[in-house]
Protein backbone atom coordinates (compact mmCIF):
# COMPACT_ATOMS: atom_id res chain seq x y z
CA UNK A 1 -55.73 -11.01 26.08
CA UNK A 2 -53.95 -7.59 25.89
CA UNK A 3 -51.26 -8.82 27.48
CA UNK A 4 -50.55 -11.36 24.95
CA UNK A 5 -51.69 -8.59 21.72
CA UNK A 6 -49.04 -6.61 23.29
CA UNK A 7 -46.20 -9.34 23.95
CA UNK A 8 -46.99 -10.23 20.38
CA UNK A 9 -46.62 -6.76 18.98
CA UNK A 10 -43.15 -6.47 20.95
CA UNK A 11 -42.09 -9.41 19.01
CA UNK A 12 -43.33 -8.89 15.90
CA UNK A 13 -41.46 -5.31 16.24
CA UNK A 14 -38.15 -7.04 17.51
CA UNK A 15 -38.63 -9.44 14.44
CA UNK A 16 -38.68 -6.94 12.16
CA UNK A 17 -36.03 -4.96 13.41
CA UNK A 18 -34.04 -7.91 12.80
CA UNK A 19 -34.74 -8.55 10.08
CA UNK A 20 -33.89 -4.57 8.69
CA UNK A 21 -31.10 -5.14 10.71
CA UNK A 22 -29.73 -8.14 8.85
CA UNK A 23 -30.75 -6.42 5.83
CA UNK A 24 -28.19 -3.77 6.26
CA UNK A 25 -25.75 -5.47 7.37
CA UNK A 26 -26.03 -8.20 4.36
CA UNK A 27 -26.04 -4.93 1.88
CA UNK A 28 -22.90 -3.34 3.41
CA UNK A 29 -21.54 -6.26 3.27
CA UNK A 30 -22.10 -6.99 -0.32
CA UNK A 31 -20.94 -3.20 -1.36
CA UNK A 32 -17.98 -3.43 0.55
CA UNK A 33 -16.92 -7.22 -0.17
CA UNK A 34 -18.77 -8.24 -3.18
CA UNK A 35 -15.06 -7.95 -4.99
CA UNK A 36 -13.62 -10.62 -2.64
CA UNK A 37 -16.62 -12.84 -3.23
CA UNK A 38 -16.74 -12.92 -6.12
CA UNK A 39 -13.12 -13.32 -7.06
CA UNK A 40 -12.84 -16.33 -4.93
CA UNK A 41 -11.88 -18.86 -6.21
CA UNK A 42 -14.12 -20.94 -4.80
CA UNK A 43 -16.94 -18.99 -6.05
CA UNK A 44 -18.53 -21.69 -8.68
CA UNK A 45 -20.68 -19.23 -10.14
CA UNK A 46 -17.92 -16.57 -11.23
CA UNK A 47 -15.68 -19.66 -12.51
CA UNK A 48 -18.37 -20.67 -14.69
CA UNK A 49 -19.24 -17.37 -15.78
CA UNK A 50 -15.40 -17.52 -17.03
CA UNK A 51 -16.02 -20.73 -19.04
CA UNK A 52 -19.20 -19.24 -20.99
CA UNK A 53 -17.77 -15.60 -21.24
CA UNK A 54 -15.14 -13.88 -23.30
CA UNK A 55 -13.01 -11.99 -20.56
CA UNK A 56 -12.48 -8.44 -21.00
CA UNK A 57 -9.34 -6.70 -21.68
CA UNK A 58 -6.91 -5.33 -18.99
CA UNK A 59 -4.15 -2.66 -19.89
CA UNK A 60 -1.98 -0.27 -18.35
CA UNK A 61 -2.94 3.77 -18.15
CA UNK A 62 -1.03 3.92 -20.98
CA UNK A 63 -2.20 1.36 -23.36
CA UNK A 64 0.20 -1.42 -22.97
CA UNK A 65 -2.14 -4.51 -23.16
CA UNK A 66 -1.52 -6.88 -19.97
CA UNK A 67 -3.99 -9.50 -20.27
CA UNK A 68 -6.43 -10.36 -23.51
CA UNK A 69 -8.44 -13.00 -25.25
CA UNK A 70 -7.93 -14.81 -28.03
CA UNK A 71 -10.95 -15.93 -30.26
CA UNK A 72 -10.61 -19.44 -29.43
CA UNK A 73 -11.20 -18.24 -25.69
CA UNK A 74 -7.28 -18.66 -24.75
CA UNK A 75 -5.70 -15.94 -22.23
CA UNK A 76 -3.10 -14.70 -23.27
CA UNK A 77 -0.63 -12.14 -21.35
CA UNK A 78 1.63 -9.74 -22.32
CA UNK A 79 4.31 -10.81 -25.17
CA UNK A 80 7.46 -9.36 -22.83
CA UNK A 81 7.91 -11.93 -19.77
CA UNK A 82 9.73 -9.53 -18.15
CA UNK A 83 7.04 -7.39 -17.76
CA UNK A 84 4.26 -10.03 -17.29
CA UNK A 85 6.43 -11.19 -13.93
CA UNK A 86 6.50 -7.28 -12.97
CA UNK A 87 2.82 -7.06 -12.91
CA UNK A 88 2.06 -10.38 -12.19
CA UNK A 89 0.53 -10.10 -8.61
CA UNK A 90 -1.16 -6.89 -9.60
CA UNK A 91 -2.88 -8.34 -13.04
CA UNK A 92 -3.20 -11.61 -11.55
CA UNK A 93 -3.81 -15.29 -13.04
CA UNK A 94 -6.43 -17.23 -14.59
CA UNK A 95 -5.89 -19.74 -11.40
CA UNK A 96 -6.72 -17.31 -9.54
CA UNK A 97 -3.22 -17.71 -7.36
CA UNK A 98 -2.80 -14.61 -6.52
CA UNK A 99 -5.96 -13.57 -4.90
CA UNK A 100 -5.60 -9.75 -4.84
CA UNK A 101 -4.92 -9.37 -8.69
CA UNK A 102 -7.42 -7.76 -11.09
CA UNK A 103 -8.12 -11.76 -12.90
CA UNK A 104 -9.76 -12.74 -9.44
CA UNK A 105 -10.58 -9.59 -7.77
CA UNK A 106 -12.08 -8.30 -10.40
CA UNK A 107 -13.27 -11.24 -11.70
CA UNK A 108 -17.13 -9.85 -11.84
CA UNK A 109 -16.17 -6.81 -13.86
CA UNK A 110 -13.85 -9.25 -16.55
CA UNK A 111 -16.51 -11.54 -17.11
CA UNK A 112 -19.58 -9.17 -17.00
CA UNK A 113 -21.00 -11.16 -14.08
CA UNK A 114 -21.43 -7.87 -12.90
CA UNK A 115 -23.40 -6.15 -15.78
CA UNK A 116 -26.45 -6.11 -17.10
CA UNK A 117 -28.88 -9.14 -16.48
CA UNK A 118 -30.37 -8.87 -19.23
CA UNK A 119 -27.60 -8.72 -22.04
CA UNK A 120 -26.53 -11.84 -19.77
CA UNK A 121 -29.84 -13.61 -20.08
CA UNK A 122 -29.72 -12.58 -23.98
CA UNK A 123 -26.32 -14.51 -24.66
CA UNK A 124 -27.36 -17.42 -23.15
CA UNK A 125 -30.87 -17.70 -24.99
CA UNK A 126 -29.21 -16.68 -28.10
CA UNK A 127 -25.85 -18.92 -27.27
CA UNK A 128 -23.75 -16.25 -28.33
CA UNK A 129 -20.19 -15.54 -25.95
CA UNK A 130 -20.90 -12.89 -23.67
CA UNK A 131 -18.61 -10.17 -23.35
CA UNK A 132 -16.78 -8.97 -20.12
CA UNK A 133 -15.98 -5.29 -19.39
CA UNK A 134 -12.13 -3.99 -20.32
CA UNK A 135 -10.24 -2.34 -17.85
CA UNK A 136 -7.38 0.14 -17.93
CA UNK A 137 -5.62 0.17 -14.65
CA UNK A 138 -3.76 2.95 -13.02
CA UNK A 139 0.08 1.56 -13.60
CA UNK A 140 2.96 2.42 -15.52
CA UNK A 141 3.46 -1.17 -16.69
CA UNK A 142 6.80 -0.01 -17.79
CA UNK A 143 7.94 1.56 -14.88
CA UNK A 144 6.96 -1.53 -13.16
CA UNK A 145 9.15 -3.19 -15.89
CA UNK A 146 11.98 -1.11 -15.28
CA UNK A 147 11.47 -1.53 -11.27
CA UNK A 148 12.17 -4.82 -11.46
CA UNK A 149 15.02 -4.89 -13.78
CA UNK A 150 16.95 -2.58 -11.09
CA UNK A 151 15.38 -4.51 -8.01
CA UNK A 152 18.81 -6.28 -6.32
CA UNK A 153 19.37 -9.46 -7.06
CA UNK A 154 18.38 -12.00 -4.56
CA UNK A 155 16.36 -9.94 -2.51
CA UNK A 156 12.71 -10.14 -1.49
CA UNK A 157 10.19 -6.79 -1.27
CA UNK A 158 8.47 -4.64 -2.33
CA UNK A 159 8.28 -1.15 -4.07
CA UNK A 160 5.20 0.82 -4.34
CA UNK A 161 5.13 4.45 -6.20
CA UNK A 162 1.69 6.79 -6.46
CA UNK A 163 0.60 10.12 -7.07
CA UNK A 164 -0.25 11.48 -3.72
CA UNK A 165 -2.50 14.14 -5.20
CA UNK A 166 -4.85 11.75 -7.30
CA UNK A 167 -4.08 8.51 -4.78
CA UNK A 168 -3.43 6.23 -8.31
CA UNK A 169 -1.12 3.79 -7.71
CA UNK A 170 1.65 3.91 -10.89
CA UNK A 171 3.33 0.80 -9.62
CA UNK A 172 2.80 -2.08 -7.69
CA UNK A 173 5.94 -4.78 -7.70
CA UNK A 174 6.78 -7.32 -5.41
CA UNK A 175 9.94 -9.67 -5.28
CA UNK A 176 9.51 -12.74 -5.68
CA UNK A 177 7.39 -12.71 -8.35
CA UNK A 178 6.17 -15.54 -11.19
CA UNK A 179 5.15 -15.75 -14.89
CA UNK A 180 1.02 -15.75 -15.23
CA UNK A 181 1.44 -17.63 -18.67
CA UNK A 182 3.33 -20.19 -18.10
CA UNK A 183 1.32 -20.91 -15.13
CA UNK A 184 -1.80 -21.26 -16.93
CA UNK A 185 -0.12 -23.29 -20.12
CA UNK A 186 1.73 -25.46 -18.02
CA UNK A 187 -0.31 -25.51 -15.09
CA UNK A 188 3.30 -26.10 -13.43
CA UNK A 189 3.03 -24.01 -9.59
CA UNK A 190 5.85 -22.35 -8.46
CA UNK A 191 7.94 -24.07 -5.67
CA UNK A 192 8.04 -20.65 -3.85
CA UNK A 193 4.34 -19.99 -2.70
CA UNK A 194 5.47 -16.18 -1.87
CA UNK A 195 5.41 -15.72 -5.28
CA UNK A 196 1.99 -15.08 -5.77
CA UNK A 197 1.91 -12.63 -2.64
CA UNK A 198 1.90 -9.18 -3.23
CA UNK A 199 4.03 -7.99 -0.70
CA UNK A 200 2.73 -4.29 -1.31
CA UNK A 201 -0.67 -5.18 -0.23
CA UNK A 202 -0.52 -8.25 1.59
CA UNK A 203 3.36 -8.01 3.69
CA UNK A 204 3.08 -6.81 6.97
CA UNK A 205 6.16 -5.60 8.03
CA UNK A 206 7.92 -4.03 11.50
CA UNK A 207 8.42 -0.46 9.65
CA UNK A 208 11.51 0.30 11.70
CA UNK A 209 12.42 4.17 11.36
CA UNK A 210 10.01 5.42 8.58
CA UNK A 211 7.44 4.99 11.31
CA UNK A 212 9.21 7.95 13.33
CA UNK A 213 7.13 10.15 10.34
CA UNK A 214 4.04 9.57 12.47
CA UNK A 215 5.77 9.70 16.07
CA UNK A 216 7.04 13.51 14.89
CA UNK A 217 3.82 14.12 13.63
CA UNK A 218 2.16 13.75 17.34
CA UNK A 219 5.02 15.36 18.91
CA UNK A 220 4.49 18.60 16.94
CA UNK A 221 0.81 18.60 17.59
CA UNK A 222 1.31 17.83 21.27
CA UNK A 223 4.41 19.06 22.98
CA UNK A 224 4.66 22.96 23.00
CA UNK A 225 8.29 24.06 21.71
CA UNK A 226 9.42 20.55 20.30
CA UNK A 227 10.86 22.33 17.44
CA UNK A 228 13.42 23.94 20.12
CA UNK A 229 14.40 21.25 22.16
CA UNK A 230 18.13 19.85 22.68
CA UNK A 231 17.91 16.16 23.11
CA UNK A 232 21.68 13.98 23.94
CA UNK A 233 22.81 10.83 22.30
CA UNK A 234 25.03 8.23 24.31
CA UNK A 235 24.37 5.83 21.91
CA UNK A 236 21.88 4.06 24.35
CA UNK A 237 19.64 4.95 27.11
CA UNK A 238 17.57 2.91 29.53
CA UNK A 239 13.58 2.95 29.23
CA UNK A 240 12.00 0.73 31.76
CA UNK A 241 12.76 -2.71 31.26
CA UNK A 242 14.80 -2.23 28.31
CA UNK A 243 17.48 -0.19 26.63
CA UNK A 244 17.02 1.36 23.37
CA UNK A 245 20.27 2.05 21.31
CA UNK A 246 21.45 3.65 18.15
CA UNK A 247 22.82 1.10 15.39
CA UNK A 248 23.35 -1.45 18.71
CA UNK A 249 24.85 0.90 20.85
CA UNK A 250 27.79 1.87 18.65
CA UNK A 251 26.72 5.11 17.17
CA UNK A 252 26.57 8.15 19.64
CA UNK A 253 24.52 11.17 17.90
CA UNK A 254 25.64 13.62 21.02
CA UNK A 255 23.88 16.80 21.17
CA UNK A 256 21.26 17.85 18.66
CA UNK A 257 17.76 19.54 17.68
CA UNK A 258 15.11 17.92 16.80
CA UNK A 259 15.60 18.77 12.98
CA UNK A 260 19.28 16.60 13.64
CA UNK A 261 17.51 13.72 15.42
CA UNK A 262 15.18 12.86 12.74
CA UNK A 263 17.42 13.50 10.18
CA UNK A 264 20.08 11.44 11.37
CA UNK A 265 17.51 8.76 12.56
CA UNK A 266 18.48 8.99 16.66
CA UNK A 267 16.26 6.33 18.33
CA UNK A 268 17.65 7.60 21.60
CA UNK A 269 16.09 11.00 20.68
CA UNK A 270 12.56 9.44 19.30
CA UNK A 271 12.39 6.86 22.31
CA UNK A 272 12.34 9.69 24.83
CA UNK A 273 9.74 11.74 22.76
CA UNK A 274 7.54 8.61 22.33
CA UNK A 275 7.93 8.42 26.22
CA UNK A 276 6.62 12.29 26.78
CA UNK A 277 4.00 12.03 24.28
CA UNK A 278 2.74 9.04 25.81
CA UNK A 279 0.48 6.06 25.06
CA UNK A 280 -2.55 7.98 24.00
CA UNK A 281 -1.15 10.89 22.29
CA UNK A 282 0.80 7.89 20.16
CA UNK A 283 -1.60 5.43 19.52
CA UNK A 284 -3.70 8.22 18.52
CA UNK A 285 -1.74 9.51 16.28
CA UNK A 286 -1.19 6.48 14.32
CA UNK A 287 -4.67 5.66 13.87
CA UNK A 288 -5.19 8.84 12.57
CA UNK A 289 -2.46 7.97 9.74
CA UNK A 290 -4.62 5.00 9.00
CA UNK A 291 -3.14 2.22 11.34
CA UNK A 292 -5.46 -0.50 12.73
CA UNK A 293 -7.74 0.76 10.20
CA UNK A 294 -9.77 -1.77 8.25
CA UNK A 295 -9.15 -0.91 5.12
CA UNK A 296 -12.30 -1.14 2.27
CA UNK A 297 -11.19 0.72 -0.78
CA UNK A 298 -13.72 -0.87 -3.96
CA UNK A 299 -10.52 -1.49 -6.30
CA UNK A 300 -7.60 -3.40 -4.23
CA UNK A 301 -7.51 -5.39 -1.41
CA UNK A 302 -5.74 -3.61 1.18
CA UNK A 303 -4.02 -5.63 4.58
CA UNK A 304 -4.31 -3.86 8.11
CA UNK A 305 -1.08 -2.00 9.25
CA UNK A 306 -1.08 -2.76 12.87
CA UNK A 307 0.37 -1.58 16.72
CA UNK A 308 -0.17 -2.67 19.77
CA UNK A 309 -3.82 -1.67 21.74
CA UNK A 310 -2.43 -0.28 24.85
CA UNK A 311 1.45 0.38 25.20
CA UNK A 312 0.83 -0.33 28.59
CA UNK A 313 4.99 -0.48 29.35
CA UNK A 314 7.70 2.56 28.83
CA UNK A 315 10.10 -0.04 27.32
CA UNK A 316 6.93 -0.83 24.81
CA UNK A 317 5.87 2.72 24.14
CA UNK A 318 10.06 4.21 23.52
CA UNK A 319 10.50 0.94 21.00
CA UNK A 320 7.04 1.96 19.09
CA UNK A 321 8.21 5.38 19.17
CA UNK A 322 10.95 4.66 17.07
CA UNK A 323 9.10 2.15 14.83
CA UNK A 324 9.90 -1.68 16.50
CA UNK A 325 7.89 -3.79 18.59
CA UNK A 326 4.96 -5.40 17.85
CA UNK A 327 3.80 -2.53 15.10
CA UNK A 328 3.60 -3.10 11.79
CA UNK A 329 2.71 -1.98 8.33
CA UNK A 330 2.18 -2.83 4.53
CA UNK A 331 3.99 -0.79 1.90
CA UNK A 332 1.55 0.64 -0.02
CA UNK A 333 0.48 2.01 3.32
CA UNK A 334 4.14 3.29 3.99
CA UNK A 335 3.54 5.22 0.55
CA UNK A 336 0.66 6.66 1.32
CA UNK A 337 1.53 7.70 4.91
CA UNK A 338 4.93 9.40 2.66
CA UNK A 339 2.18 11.17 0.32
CA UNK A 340 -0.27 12.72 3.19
CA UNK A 341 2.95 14.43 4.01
CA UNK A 342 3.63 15.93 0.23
CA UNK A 343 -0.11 16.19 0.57
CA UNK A 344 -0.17 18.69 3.25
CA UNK A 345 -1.59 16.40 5.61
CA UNK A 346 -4.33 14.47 3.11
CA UNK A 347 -4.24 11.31 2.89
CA UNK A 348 -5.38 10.34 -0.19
CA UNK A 349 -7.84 6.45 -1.32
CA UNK A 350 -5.24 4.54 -3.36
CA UNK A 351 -6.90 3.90 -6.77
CA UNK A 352 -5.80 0.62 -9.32
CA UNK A 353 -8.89 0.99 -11.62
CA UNK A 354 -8.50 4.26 -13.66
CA UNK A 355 -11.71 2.93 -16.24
CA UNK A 356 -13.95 0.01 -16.84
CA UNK A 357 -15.59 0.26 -20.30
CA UNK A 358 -17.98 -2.13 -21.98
CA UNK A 359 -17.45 -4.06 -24.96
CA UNK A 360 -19.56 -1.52 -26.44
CA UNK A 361 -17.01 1.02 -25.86
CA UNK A 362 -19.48 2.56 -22.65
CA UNK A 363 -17.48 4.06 -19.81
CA UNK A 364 -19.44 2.20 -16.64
CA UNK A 365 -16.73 3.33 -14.01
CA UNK A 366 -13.71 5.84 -14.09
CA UNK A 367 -11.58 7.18 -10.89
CA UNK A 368 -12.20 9.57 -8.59
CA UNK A 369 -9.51 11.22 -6.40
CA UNK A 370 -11.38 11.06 -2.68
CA UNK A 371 -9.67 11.65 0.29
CA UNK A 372 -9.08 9.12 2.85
CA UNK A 373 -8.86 11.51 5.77
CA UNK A 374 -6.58 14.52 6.67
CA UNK A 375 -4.37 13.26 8.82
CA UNK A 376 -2.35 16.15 10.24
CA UNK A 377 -2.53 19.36 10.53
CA UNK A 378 -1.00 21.87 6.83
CA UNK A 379 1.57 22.87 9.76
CA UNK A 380 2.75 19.60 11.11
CA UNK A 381 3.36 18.24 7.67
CA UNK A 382 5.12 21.44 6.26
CA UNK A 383 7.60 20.98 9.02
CA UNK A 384 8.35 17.20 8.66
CA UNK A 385 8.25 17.89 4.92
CA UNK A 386 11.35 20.00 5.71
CA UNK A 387 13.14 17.65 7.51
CA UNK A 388 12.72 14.90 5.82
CA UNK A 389 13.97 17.26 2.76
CA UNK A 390 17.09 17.45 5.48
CA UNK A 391 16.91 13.50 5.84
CA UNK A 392 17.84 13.33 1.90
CA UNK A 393 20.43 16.49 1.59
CA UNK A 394 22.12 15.91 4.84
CA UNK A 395 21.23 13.13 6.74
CA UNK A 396 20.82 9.03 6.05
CA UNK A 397 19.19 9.16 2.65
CA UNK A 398 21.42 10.85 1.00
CA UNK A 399 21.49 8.39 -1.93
CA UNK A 400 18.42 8.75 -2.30
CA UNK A 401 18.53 12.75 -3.86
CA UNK A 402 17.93 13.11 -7.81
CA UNK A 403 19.68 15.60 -9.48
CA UNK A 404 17.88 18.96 -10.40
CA UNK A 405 14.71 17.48 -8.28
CA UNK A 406 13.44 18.08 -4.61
CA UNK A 407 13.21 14.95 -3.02
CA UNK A 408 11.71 14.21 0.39
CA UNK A 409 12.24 10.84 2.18
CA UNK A 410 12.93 8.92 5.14
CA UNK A 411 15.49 5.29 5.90
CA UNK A 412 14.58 2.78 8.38
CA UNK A 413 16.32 -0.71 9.33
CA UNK A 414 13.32 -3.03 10.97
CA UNK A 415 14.88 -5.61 13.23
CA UNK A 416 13.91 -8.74 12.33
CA UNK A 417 15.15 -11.07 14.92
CA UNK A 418 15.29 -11.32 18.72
CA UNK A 419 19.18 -11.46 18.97
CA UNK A 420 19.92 -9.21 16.24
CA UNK A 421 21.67 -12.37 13.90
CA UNK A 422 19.84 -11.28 10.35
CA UNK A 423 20.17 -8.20 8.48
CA UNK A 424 17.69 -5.80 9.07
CA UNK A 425 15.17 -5.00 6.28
CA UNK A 426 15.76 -2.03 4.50
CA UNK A 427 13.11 0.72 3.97
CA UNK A 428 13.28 4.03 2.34
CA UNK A 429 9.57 6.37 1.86
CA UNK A 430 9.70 9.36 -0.01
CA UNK A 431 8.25 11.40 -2.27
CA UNK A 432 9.22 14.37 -4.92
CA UNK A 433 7.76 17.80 -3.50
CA UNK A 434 7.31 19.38 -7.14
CA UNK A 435 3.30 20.69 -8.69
CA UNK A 436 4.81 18.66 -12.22
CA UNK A 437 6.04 15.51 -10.11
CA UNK A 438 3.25 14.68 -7.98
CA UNK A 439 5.52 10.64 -6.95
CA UNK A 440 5.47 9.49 -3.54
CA UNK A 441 7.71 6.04 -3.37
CA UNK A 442 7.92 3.46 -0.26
CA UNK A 443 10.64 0.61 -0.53
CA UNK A 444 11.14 -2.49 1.56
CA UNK A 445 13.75 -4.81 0.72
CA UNK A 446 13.82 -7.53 2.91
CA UNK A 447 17.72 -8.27 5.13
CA UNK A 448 18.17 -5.55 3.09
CA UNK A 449 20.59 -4.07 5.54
CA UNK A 450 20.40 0.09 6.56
CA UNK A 451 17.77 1.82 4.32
CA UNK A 452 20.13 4.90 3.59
CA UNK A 453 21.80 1.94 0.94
CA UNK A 454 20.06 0.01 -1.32
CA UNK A 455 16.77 1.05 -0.09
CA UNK A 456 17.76 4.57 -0.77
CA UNK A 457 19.28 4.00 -3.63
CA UNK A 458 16.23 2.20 -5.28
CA UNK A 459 13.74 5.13 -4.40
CA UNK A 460 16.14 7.25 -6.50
CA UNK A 461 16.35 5.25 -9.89
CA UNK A 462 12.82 4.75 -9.72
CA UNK A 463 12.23 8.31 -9.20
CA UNK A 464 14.66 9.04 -11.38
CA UNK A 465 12.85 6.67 -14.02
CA UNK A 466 8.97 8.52 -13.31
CA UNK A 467 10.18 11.54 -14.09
CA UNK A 468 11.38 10.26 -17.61
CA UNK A 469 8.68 8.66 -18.15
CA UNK A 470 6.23 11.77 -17.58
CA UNK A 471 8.10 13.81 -19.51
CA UNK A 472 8.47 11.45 -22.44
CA UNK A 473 4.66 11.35 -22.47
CA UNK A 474 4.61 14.90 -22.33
CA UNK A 475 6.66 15.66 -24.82
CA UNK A 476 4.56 13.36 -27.33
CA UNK A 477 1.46 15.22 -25.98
């Protein structure tokens, strides 16, 4: 008889740890994915909700009214199509196409599913609409306007700016992109799916040479005297089973420090640094700058920037080094990664949500700036904040300087086929290292070609067009 009180004791204990267990696991799981839940579009209840409930507001940081309702319960988006299709996969659709925009992420907070039961309870007894929550987002609609306007024809991509002291994203605009009004008056879908993918989020790309930010970063940290090291260029060098070369073996860099090797983007150089840091040290490294990280920030829907678990090969570890292979990485990611390094090694949590207020005109949630994680040491990222000053004055992103300004940055060209027979994307990260011009920028335009060109050359007008902007609001301030 004891023997069964205390086998039934044991289980009673195992059946409650389960059930504490399942408990916590169900609650983290709500806190940290209630937003995709409930912006589902398969989530009945929130759909309804939208049907019974006048939707809150959503506008810029400035103002500038992106999405509204009218009495009669109609949506209604911004007058200017141009920049309705600018914001269009960050504000998002009634349809709820694109699934990481504020109308279906935030869905809860627009329709007051998430407020207070008993105001909800109240509307329906009394049958009066219930109200959602507004919310002012973090973006510069009009820089995301002007973003677009100057984005090069044909292309596809992406372009990301933030503050990298505050982590609030001031732009967010991906190519292609589609008109949120006429899809819900016409209910006619664009031909090209892509269009409701925000590539800044959602695109997983190879990051080609911006990625040799984080291989110098664990080079610093882990091989004594890097900083005085001669490295030689002959264009191409063996690594195992493969051969890593500079612009397909045509381009021989010679000799140079380490300063001249990132500047001038040497793959040679970073290959055989990858190589003495090793596997580790690397993969390391990069998870420390956030890679293979699941991201879980409340207000956006972050993808996983990826690289491969082991590295178990030379010729895998030299191409990682210098940013190819199997790794790869979204651009908002890119930007922060660009803005740890302004940051003096902080990482900053992005932030799209800069206030939700009531209908009642109650602030319920405003940002925070929170760190993400430091991810180098004040050191490391003072000197790659010098060279990648270098990288813009003197080296490949030259076109990338603005005039009277400090700027900061870094070109890659991703391979994006086996056999080399399509343009390479084009990717420039940046940032401007001024106290009044806190701007990091990442820019991926896709077969873009070498990221010293248009890439480049995109980072500076919409740097260029920030700074305006601030001081025009400054100015009327």
């Amino acid at each position: 008889m004891n023997k069964l009180r205390r086998s039934l004791y044991a289980t009673g204990i195992l059946i409650v740890a389960a059930f504490i267990g399942l408990s916590c696991w169900f609650g983290y799981t709500v806190y940290s994915q209630g937003a995709r839940w409930t912006g589902s579009q398969y989530n009945q209840r929130v759909a309804n909700a939208k049907k019974s409930a006048c939707l809150g507001d959503i506008y810029d940081r400035y103002g500038v009214v992106l999405a509204t309702t009218e009495e009669s319960g109609r949506r209604l988006y911004n007058a200017d199509e141009a920049m309705r299709r600018a914001v269009s996969q960050t504000v998002g659709d009634q349809l709820s196409m694109s699934g990481t925009g504020v109308e279906s992420y935030h869905a809860d907070i627009l329709t007051g599913f998430s407020g207070s039961l008993v105001d909800r309870v109240s509307a329906a007894l009394t049958g009066k609409t219930y109200s959602g929550d507004d919310i002012t987002l973090t973006i510069d609609a009009n820089l995301c306007r002007y973003i677009a306007s100057v984005f090069p024809s044909g292309y596809e991509g992406a372009v990301c700016v933030l503050n990298y002291k505050t982590g609030e994203i001031l732009a967010m605009v991906s190519f292609p992109n589609y008109d949120p009004q006429s899809l819900l008056d016409t209910r006619l879908y664009s031909s090209e799916g892509s269009s409701y993918f925000n590539r800044c989020l959602q695109g997983q790309y190879t990051p080609g040479s911006v990625f040799k930010i984080v291989t110098l970063a664990g080079a610093l940290e882990r091989i004594p005297d890097l900083t005085g090291r001669a490295f030689h260029c002959d264009a191409s060098q063996v690594f195992g089973a493969t051969t890593v070369t500079c612009q397909s073996g045509t381009l021989a860099h010679g000799d140079m420090g380490l300063q001249a090797a990132f500047t001038n983007s040497c793959n040679v150089a970073f290959a055989s640094i990858a190589c003495e840091l090793g596997a580790g040290p690397l993969l390391e490294t990069a998870r420390a700058f956030g890679f293979e990280d699941q991201f879980s920030f409340g207000d956006i829907s972050l993808y996983r920037s990826t690289l491969s678990a082991s590295l178990a090969s030379l010729a895998e570890l030299a191409w990682t080094g210098v940013g190819q292979g199997t790794t790869t990485v979204t651009p908002l990611h890119m930007a922060m990664i660009a803005g740890s390094i302004a940051n003096r090694g902080i990482m900053m949590e992005p932030e799209l949500l800069a206030r939700v207020e009531s209908a009642g005109g109650v602030i319920k949630q405003r940002a925070v700036p929170t760190e993400y994680r430091r991810v180098c040491s004040e050191e490391t990222a003072n000197t790659i904040l010098k060279y990648m000053y270098k990288c813009v004055t003197s080296g490949t992103g030259r076109r990338a300087s603005v005039d009277g300004h400090i700027v900061c940055g870094k070109t890659g060209s991703a391979e994006v086929s086996e056999n080399k027979n399509a343009e390479t994307n084009a990717w420039f990260v940046g940032f401007l290292a001024e106290e009044d011009y806190p701007f990091a920028v990442s820019v991926v335009i896709e077969q873009g070609g070498a990221g010293g060109g248009k890439a480049a050359s995109l980072a500076s007008s919409t740097l260029k067009r920030a700074i305006d902007y601030t001081d025009a609001r400054r100015a009327q301030n």
